[in-house]
C-alpha atoms as a PDB file:
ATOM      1  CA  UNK A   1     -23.744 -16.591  31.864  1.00  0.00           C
ATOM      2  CA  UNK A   2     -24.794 -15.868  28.330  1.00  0.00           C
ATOM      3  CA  UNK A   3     -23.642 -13.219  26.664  1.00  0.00           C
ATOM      4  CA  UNK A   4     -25.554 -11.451  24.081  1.00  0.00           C
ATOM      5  CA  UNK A   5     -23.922 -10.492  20.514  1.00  0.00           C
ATOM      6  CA  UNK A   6     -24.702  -9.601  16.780  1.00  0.00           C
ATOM      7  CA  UNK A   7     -25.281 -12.960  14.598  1.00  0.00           C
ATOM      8  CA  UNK A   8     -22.378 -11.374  12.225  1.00  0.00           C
ATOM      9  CA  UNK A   9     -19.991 -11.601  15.570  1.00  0.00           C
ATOM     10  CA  UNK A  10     -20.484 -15.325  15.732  1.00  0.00           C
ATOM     11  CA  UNK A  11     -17.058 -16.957  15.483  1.00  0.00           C
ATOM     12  CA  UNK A  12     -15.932 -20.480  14.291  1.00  0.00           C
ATOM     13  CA  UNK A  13     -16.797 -22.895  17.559  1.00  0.00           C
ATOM     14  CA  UNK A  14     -19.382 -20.643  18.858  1.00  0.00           C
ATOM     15  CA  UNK A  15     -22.978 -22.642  19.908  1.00  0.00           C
ATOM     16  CA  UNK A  16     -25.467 -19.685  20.190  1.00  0.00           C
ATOM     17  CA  UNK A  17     -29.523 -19.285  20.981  1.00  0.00           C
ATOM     18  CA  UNK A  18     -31.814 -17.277  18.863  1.00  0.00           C
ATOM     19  CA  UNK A  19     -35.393 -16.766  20.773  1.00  0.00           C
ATOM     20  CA  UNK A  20     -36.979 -14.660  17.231  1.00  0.00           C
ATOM     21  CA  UNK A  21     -40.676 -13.091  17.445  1.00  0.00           C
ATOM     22  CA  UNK A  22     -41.861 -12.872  13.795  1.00  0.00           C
ATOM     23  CA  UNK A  23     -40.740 -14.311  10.307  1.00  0.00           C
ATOM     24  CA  UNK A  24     -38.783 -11.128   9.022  1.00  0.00           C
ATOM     25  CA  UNK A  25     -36.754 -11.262  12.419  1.00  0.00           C
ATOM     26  CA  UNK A  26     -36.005 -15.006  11.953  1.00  0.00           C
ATOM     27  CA  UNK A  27     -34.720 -15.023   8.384  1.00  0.00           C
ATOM     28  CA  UNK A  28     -32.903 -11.181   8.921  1.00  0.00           C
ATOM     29  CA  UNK A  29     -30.829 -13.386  11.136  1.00  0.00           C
ATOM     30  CA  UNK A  30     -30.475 -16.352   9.088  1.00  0.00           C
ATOM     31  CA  UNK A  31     -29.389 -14.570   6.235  1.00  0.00           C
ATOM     32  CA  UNK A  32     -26.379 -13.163   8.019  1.00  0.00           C
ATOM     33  CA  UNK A  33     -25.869 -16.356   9.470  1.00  0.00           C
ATOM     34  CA  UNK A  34     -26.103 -18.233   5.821  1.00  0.00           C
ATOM     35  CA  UNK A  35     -23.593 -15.517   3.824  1.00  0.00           C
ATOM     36  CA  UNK A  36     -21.226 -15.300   7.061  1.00  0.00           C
ATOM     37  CA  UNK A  37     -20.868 -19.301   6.317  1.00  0.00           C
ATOM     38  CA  UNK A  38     -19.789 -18.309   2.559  1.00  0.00           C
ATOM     39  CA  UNK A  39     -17.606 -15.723   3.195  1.00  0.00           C
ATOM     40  CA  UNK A  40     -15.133 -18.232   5.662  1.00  0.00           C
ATOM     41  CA  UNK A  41     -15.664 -21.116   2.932  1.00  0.00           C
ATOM     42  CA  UNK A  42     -17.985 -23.339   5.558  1.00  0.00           C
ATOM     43  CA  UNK A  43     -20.582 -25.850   4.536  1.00  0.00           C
ATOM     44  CA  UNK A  44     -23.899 -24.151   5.835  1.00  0.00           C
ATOM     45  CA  UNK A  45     -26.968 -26.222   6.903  1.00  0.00           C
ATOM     46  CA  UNK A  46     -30.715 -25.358   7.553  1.00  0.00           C
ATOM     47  CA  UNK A  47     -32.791 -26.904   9.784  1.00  0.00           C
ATOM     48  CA  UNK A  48     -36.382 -24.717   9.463  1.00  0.00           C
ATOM     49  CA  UNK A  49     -40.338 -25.123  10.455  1.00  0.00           C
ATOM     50  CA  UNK A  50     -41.161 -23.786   7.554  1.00  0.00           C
ATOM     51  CA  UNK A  51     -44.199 -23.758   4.029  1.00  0.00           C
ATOM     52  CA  UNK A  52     -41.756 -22.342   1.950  1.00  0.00           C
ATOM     53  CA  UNK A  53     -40.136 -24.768  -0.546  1.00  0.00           C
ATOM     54  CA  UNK A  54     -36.031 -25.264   0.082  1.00  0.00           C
ATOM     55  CA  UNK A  55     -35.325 -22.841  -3.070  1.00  0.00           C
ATOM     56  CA  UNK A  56     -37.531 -20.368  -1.417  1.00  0.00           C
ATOM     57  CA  UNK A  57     -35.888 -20.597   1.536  1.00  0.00           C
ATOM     58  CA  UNK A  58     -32.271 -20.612  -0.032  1.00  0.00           C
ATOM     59  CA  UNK A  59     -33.182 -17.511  -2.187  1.00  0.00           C
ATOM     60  CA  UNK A  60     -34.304 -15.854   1.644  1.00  0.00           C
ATOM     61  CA  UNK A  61     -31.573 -16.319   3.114  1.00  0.00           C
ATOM     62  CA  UNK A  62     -28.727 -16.785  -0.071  1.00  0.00           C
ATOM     63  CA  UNK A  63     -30.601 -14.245  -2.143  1.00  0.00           C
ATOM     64  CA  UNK A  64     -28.443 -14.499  -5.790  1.00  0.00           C
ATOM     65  CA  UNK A  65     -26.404 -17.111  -4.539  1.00  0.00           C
ATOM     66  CA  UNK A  66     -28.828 -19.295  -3.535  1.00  0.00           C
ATOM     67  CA  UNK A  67     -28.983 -21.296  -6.626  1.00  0.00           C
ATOM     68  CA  UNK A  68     -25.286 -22.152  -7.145  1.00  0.00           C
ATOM     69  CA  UNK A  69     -24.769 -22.292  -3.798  1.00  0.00           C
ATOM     70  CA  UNK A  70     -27.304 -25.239  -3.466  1.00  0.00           C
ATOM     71  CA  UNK A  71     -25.832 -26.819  -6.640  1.00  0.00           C
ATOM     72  CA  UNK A  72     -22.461 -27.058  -5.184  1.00  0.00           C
ATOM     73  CA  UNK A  73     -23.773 -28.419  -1.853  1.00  0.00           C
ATOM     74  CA  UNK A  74     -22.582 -24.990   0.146  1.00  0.00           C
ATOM     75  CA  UNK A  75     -26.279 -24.656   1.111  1.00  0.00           C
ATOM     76  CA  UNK A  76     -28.257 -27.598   2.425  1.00  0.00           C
ATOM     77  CA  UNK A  77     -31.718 -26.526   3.692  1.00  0.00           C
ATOM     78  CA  UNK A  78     -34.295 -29.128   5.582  1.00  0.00           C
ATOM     79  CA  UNK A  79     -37.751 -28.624   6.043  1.00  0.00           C
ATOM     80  CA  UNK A  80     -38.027 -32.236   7.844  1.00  0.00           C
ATOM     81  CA  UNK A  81     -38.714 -32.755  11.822  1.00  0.00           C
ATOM     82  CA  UNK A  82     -35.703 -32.995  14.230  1.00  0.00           C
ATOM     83  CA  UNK A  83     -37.856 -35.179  16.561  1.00  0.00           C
ATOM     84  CA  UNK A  84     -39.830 -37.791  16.484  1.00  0.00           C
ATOM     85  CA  UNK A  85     -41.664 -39.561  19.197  1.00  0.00           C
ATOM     86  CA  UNK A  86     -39.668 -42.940  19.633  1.00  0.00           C
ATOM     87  CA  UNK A  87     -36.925 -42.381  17.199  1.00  0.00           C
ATOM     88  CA  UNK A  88     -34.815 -40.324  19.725  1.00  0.00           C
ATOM     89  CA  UNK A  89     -31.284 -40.958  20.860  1.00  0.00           C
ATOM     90  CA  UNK A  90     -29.381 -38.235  21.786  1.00  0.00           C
ATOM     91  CA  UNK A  91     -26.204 -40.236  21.565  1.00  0.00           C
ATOM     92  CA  UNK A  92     -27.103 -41.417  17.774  1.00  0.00           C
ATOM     93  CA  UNK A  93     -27.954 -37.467  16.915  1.00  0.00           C
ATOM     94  CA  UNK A  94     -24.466 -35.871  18.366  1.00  0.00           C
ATOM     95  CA  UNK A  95     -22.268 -39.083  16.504  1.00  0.00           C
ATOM     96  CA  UNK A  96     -24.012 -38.914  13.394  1.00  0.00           C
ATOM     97  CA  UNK A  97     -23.137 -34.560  13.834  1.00  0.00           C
ATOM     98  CA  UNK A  98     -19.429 -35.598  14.500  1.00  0.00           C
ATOM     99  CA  UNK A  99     -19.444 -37.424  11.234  1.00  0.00           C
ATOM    100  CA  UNK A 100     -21.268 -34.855   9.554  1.00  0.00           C
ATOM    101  CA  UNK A 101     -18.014 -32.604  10.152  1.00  0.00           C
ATOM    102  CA  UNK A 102     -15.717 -34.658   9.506  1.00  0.00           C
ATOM    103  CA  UNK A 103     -17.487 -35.634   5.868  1.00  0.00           C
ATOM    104  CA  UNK A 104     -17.536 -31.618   5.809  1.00  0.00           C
ATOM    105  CA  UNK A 105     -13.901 -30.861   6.175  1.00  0.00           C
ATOM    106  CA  UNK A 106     -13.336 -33.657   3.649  1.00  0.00           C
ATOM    107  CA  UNK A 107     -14.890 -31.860   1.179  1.00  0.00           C
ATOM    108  CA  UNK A 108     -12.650 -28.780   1.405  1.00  0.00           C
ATOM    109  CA  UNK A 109     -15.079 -26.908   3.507  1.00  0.00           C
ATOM    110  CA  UNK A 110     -13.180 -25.008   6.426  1.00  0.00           C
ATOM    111  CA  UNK A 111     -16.040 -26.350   8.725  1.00  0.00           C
ATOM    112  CA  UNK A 112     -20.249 -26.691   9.456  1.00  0.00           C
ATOM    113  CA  UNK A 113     -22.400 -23.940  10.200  1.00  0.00           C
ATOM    114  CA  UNK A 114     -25.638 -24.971  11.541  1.00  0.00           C
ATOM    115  CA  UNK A 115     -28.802 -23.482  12.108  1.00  0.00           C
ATOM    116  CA  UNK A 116     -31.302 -25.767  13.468  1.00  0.00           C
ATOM    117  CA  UNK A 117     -35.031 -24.907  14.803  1.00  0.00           C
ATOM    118  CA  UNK A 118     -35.266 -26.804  17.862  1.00  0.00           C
ATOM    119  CA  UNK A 119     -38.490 -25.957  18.607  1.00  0.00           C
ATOM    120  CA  UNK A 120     -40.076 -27.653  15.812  1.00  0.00           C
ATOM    121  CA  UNK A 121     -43.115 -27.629  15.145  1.00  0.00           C
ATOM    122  CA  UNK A 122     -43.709 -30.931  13.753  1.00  0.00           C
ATOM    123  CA  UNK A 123     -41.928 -32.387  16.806  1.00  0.00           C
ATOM    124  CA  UNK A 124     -45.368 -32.213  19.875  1.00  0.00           C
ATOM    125  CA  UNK A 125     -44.942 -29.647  22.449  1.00  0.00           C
ATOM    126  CA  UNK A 126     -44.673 -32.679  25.468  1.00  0.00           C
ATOM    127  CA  UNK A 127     -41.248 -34.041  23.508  1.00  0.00           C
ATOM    128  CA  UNK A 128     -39.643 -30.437  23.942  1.00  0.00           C
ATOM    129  CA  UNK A 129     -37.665 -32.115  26.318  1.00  0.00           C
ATOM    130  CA  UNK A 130     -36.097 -34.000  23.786  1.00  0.00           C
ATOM    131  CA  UNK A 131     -34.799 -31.323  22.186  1.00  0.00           C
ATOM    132  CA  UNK A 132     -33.508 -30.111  25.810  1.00  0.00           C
ATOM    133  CA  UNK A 133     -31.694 -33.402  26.010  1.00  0.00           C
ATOM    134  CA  UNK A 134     -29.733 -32.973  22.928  1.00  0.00           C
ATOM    135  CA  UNK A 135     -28.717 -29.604  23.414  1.00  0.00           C
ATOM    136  CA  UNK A 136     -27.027 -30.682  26.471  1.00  0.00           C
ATOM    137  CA  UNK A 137     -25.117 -33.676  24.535  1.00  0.00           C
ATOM    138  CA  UNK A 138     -24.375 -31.497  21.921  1.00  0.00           C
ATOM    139  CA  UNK A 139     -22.820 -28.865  24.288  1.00  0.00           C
ATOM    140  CA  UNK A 140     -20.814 -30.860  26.028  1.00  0.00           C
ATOM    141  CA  UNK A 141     -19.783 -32.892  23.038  1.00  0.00           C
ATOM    142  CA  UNK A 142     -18.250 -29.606  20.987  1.00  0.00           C
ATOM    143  CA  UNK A 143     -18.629 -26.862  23.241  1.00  0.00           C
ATOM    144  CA  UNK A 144     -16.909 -27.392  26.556  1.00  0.00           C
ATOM    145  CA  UNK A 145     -13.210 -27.527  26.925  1.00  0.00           C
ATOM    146  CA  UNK A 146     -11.145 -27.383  23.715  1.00  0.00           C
ATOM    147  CA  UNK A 147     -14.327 -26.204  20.934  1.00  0.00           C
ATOM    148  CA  UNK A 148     -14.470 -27.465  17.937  1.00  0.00           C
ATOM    149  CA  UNK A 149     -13.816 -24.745  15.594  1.00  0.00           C
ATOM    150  CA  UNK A 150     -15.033 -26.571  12.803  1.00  0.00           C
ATOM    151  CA  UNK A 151     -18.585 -26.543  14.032  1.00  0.00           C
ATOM    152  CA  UNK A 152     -20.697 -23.115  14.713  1.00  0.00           C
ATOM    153  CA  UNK A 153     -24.645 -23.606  15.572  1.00  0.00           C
ATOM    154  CA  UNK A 154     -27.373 -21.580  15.983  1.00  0.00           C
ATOM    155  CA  UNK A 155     -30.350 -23.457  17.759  1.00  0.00           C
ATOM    156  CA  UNK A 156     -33.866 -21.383  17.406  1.00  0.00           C
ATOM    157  CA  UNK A 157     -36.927 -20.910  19.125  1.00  0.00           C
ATOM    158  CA  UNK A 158     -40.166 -19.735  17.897  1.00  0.00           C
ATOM    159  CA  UNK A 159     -41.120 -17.802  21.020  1.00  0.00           C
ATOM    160  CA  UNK A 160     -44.871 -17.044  19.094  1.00  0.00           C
ATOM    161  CA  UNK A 161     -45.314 -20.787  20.005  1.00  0.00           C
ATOM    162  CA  UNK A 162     -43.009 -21.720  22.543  1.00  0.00           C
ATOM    163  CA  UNK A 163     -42.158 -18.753  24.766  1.00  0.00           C
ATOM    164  CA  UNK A 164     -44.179 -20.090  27.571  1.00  0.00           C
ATOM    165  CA  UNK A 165     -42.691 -23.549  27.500  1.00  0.00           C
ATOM    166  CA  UNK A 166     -40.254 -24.197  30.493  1.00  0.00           C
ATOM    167  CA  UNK A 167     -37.834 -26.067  27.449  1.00  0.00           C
ATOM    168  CA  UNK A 168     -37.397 -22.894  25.826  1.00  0.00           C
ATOM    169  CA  UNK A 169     -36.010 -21.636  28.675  1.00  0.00           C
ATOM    170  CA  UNK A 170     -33.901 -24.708  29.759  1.00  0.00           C
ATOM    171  CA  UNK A 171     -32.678 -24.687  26.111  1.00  0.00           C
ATOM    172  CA  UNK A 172     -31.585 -21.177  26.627  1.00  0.00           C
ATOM    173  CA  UNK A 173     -29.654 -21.473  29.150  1.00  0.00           C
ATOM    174  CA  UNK A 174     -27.245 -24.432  28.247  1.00  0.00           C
ATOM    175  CA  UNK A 175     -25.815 -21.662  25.374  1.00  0.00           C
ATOM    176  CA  UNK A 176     -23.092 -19.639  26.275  1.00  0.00           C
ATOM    177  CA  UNK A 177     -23.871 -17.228  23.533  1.00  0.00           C
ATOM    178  CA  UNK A 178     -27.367 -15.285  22.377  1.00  0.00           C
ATOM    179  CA  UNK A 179     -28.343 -13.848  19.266  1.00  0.00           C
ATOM    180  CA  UNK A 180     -29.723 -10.092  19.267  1.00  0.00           C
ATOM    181  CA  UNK A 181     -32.773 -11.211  17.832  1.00  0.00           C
ATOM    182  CA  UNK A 182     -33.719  -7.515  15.895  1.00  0.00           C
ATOM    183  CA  UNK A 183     -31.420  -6.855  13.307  1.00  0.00           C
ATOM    184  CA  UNK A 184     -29.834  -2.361  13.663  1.00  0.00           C
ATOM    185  CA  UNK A 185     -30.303  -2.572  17.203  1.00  0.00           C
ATOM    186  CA  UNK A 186     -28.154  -1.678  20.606  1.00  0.00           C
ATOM    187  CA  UNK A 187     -27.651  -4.143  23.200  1.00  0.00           C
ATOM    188  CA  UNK A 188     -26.207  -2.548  27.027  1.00  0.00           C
ATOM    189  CA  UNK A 189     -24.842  -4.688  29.195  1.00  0.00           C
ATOM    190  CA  UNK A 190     -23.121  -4.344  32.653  1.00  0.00           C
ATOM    191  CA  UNK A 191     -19.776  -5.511  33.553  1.00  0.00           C
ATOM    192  CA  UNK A 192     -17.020  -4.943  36.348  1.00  0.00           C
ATOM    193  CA  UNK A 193     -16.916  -1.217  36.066  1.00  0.00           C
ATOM    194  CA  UNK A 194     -18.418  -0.574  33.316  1.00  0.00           C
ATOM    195  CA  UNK A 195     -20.834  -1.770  30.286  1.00  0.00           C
ATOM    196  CA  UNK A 196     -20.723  -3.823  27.176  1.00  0.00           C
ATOM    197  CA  UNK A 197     -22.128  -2.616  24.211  1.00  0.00           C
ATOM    198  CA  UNK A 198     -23.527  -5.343  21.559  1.00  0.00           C
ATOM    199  CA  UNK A 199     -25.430  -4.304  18.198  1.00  0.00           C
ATOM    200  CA  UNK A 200     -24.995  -1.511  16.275  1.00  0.00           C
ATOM    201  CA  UNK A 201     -24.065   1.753  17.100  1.00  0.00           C
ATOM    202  CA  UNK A 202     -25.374   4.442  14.649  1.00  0.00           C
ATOM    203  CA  UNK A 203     -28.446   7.314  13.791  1.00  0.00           C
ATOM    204  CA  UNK A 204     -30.696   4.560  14.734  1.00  0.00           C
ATOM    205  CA  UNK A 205     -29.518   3.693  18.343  1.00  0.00           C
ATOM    206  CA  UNK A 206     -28.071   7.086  18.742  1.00  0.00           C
ATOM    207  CA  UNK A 207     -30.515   7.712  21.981  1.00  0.00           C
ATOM    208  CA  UNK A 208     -29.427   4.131  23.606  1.00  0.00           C
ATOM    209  CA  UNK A 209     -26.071   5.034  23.048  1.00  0.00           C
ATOM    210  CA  UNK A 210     -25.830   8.298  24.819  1.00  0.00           C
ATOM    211  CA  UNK A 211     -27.891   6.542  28.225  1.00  0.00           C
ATOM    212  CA  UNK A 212     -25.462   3.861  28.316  1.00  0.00           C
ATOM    213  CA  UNK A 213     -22.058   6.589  27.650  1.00  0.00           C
ATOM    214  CA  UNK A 214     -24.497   8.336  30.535  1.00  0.00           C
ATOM    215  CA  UNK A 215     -24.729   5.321  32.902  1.00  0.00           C
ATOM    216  CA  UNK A 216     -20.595   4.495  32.777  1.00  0.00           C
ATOM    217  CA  UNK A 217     -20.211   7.851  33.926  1.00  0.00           C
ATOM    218  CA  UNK A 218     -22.211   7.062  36.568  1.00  0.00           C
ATOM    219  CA  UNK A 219     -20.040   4.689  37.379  1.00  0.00           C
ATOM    220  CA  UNK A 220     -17.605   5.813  40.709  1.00  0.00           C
ATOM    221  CA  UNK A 221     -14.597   3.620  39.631  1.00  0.00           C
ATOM    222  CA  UNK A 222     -11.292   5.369  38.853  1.00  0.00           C
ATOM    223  CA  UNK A 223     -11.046   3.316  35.643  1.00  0.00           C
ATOM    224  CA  UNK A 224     -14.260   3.063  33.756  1.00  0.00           C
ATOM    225  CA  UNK A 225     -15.073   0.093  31.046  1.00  0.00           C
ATOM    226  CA  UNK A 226     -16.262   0.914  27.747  1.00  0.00           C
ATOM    227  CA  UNK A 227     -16.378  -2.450  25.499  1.00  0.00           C
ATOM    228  CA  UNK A 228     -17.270  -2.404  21.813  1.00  0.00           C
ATOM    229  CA  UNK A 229     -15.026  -5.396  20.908  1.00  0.00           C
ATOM    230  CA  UNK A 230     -18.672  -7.229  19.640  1.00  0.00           C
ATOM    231  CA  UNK A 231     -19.718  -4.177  18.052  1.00  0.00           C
ATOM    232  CA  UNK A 232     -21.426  -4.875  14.995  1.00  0.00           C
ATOM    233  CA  UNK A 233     -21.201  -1.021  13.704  1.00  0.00           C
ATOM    234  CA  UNK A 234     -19.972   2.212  14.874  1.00  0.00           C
ATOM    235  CA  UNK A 235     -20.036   5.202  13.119  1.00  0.00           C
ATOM    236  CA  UNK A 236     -17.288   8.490  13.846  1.00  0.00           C
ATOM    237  CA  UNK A 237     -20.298   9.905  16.120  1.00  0.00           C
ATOM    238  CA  UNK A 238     -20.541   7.376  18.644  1.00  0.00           C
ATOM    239  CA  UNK A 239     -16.803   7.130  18.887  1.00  0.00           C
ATOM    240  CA  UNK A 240     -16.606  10.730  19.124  1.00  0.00           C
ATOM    241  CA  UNK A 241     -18.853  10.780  22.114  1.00  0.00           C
ATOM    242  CA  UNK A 242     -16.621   8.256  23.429  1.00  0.00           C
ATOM    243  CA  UNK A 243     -13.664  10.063  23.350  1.00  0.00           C
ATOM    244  CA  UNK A 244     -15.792  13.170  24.200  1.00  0.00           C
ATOM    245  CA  UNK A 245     -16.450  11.293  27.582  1.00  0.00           C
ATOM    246  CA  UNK A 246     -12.879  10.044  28.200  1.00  0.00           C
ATOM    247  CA  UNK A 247     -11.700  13.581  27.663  1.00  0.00           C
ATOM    248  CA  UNK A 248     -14.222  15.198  30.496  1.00  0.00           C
ATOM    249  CA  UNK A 249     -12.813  12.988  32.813  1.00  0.00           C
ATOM    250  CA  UNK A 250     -10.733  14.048  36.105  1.00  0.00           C
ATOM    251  CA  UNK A 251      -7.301  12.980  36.608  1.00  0.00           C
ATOM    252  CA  UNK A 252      -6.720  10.163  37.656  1.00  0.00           C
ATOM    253  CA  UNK A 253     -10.199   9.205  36.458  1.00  0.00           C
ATOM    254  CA  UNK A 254      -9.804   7.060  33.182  1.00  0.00           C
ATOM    255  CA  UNK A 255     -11.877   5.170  30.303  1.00  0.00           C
ATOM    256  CA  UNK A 256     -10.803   1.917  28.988  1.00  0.00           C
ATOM    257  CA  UNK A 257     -12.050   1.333  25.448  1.00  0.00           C
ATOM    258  CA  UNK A 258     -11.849  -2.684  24.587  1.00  0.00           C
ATOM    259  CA  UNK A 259     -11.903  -2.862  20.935  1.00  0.00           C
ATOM    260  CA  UNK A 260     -10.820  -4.278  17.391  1.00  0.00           C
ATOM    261  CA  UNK A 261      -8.420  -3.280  15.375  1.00  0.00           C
ATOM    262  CA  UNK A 262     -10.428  -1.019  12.909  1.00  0.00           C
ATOM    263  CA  UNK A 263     -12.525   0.448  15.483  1.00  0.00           C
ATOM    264  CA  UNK A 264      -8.958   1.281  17.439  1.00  0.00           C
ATOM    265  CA  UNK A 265      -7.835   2.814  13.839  1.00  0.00           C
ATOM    266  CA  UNK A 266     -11.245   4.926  13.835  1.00  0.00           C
ATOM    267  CA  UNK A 267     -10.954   5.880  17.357  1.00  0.00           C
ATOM    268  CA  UNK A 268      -7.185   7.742  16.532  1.00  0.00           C
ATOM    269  CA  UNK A 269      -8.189   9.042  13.362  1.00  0.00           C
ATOM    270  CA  UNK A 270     -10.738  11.088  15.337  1.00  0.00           C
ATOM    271  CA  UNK A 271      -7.956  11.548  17.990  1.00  0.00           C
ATOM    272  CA  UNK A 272      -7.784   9.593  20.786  1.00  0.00           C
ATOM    273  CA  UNK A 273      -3.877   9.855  21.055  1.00  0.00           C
ATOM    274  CA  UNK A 274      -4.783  13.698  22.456  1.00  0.00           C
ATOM    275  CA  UNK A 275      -6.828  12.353  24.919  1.00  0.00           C
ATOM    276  CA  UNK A 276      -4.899  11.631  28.064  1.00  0.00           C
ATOM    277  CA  UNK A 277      -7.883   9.685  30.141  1.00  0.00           C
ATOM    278  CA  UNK A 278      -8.269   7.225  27.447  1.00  0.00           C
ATOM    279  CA  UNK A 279      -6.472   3.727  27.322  1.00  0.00           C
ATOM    280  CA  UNK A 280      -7.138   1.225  23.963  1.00  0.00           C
ATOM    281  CA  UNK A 281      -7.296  -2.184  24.602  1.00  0.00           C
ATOM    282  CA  UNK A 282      -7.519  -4.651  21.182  1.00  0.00           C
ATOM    283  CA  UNK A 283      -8.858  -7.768  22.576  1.00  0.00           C
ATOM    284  CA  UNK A 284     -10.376  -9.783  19.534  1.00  0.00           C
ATOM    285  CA  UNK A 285      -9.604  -9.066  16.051  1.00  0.00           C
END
């Protein structure tokens, strides 16, 4: 099942899904997406249904990087259709990706990032399926069993134009990982006794944040799950509330916070060594 996350959590080897609503949405996440890419030295690529010209698009999502970046090659943005009735081979598409890497690493990039809009609009709604087809060669190609963790890709959908399309939704699901699609936002999920917590964590989502601290408590297990490990932001509030709930617990009633290493560090400079129902687990740093 996919599990939903922050673009800014995507690691090296991840193959995510982006279903976006409106054009701010859409390059909000390509953005992060793009300057993630430069910050872990990766060759990024852009694959988008767009009007805009490829410097408007690299100063969108680059902003004052955009130029050098696209004079050194970093940045390689494509306003040209994926698919094209009769010219299709799945097989052809996922080799000519493999070399695409390894041309990548060649070049003293750490890896490929790319984001490609699958649900093109130049390609016609009734060869969606296409698209379907190499998802699922892609996927199996570089994203079951050992990952390549020299290849991350973000596939997205237009759901203004395709949300009703039964591809969309077969697309979808052959992605282990989704993209919150609104940037400052707090995603709840459940999980074996308790709930994961995707997004950011702040002012903003302050009201999401307490329901879900109010639903694990809820929650009649002796050890109750609390994971921010995918986190994009929490501020001293949130965590305080979390150790706030942890301490209001009954012997031999306990919370399990799974988290990085700097939101561990936060969670003890506010005091969580006092706390004698709380446990600190650093999965993922």
């Amino acid at each position: 099942m996919a599990f939903a996350i922050g673009v800014d959590r995507l690691q090296p080897g991840d193959h995510a899904f982006l279903a976006f609503g409106d054009d701010e949405e859409r390059w909000d996440i390509l953005s992060v997406f793009t300057r993630q890419g430069f910050s872990l030295g990766e060759k990024v690529f852009l694959n988008v249904d767009t009007t805009a010209s490829v410097a408007e698009v690299a100063i969108r999502v680059a902003g004052g990087a955009a130029g050098q970046a696209l004079d050194t090659g970093q940045l390689v943005v494509s306003t040209a259709p994926r698919f094209r009735p009769g010219r299709f081979d799945a097989g052809r598409m996922v080799n000519a990706m493999r070399r695409r890497i390894e041309a990548v690493v060649s070049e003293g990039y750490s890896g490929l990032r790319g984001a490609g809009e699958m649900s093109f609009a130049l390609a016609p709604v009734d060869s969606l399926d296409q698209a379907v087809e190499y998802e699922i060669a892609l996927h199996r190609t570089f994203f079951t069993g050992q990952r390549d963790r020299r290849y991350t890709a973000l596939c997205h959908w237009d759901t203004r134009r395709f949300g009703g399309e039964p591809a969309m939704q077969a697309a979808c699901d052959v992605h282990p990982v989704t993209i919150i699609g609104r940037l400052g936002t707090l995603h709840v999920a459940l999980i074996a006794d308790g709930i994961k917590l995707t997004g950011d964590a702040d002012l903003a989502t302050r009201a999401e944040f307490t329901d879900a601290l109010r639903t694990l408590a809820g929650h009649l297990a002796d050890v109750l799950v609390l994971d921010i490990t995918d986190l994009s932001f929490l501020d001293a509030y949130s965590a305080g509330a979390a150790l706030r709930l942890a301490a209001g617990l009954p012997l031999p009633r306990r919370l399990e916070v799974r988290c990085r290493a700097p939101q561990r560090r936060m969670l003890r400079a506010l005091g969580a060594r006092s706390v004698e129902q709380l446990s600190i687990v650093t999965e993922r740093l």
